[in-house]
C-alpha atoms as a PDB file:
ATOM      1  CA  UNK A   1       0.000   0.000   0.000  1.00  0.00           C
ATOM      2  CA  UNK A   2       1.343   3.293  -0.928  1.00  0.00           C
ATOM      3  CA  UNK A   3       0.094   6.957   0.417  1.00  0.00           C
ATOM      4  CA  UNK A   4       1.045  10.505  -0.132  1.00  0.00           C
ATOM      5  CA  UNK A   5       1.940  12.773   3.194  1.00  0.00           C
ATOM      6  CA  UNK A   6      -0.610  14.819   3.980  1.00  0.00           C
ATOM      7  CA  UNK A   7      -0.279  17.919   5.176  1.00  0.00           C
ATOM      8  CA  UNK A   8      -2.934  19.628   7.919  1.00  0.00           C
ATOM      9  CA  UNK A   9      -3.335  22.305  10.073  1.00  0.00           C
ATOM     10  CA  UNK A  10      -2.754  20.782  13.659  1.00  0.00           C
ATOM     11  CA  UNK A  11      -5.425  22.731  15.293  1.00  0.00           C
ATOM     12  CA  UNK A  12      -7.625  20.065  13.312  1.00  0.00           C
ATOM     13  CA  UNK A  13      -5.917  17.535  14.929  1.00  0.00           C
ATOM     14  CA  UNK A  14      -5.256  16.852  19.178  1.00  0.00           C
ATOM     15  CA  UNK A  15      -3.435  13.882  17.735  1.00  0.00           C
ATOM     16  CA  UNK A  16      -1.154  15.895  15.019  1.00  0.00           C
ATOM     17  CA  UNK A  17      -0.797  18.698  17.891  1.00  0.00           C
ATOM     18  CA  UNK A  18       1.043  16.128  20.601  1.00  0.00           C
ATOM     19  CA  UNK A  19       3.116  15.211  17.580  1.00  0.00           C
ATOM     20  CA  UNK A  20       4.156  18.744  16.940  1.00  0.00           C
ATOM     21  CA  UNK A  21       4.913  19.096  20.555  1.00  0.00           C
ATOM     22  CA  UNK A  22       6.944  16.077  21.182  1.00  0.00           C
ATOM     23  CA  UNK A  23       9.070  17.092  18.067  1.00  0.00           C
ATOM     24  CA  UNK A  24       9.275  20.396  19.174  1.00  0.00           C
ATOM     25  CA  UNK A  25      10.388  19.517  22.232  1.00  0.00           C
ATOM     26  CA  UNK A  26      13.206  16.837  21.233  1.00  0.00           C
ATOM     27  CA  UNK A  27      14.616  19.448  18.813  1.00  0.00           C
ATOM     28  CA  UNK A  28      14.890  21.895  22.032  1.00  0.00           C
ATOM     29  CA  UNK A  29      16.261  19.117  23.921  1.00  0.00           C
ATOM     30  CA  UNK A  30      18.920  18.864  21.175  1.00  0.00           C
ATOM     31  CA  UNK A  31      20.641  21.614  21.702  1.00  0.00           C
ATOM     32  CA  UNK A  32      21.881  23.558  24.765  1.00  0.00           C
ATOM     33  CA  UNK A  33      20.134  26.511  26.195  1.00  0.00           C
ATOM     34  CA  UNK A  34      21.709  29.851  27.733  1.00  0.00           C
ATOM     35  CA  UNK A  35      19.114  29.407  30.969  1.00  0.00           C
ATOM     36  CA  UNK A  36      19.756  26.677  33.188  1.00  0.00           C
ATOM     37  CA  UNK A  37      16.080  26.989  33.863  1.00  0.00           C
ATOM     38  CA  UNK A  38      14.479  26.449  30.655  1.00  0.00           C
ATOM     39  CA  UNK A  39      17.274  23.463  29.581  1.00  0.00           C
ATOM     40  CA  UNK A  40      15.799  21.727  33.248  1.00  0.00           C
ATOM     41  CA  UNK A  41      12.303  22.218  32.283  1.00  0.00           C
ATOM     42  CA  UNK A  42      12.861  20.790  28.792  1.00  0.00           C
ATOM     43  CA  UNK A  43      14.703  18.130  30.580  1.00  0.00           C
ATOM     44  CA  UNK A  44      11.716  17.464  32.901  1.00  0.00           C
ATOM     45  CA  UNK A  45       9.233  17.329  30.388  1.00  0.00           C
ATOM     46  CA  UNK A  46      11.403  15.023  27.666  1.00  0.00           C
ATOM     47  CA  UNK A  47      11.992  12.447  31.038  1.00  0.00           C
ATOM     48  CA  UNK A  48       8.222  12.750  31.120  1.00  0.00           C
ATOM     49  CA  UNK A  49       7.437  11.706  27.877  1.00  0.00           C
ATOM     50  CA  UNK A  50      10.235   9.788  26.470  1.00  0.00           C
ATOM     51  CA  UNK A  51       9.106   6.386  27.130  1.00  0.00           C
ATOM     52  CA  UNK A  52       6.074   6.826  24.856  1.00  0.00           C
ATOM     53  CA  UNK A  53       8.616   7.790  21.973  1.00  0.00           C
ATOM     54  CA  UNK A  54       8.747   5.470  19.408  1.00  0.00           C
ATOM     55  CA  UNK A  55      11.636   6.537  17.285  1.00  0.00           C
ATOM     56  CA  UNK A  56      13.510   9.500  17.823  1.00  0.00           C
ATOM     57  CA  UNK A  57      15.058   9.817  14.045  1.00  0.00           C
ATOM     58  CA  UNK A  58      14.542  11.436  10.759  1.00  0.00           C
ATOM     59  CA  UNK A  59      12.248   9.597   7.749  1.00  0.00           C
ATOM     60  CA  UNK A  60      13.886   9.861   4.706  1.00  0.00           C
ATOM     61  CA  UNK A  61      11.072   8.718   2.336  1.00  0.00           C
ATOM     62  CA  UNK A  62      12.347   7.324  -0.671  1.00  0.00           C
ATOM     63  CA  UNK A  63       9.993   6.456  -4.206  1.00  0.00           C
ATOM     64  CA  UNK A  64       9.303   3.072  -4.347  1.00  0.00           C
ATOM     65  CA  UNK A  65      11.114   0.327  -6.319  1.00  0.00           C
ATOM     66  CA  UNK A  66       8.386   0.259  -9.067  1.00  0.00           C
ATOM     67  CA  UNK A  67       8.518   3.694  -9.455  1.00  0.00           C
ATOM     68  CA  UNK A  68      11.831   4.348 -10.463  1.00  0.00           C
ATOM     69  CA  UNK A  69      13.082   4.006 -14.245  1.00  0.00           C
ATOM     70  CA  UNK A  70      14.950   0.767 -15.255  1.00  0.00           C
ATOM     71  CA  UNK A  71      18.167   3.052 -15.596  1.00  0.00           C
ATOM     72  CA  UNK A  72      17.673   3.595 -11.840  1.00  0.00           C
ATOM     73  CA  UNK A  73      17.344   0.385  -9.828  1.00  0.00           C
END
């Protein structure tokens, strides 16, 4: 089975919304912040929802196999 991304605004979403803030959030806990404060809240909320992360990595989609010309594969 093969689908297209689909783009949506999240407010249409509650689902779509956690997933912006969970990436949001890893991406701040990626780098280092200038206040202690905020890099320990980050930290306290990541520890908080971590273990309901299923991957914590890019997607790279590539076309599929039957899609690309003969010269290609």
């Amino acid at each position: 089975m093969v689908d297209t991304i689909h783009f949506a605004p999240s407010s249409a979403s509650r689902l779509l919304q956690a997933a912006d803030l969970v990436a949001f959030l890893h991406q701040r806990c990626q780098r280092k912040e200038r206040d202690p404060h905020a890099q320990q809240a980050n930290e306290d909320l990541w520890v908080r929802i971590s273990g309901k992360v299923y991957h914590e990595m890019c997607w790279f989609p590539v076309p599929a196999r039957s899609a690309l010309s003969p010269d290609d594969r």
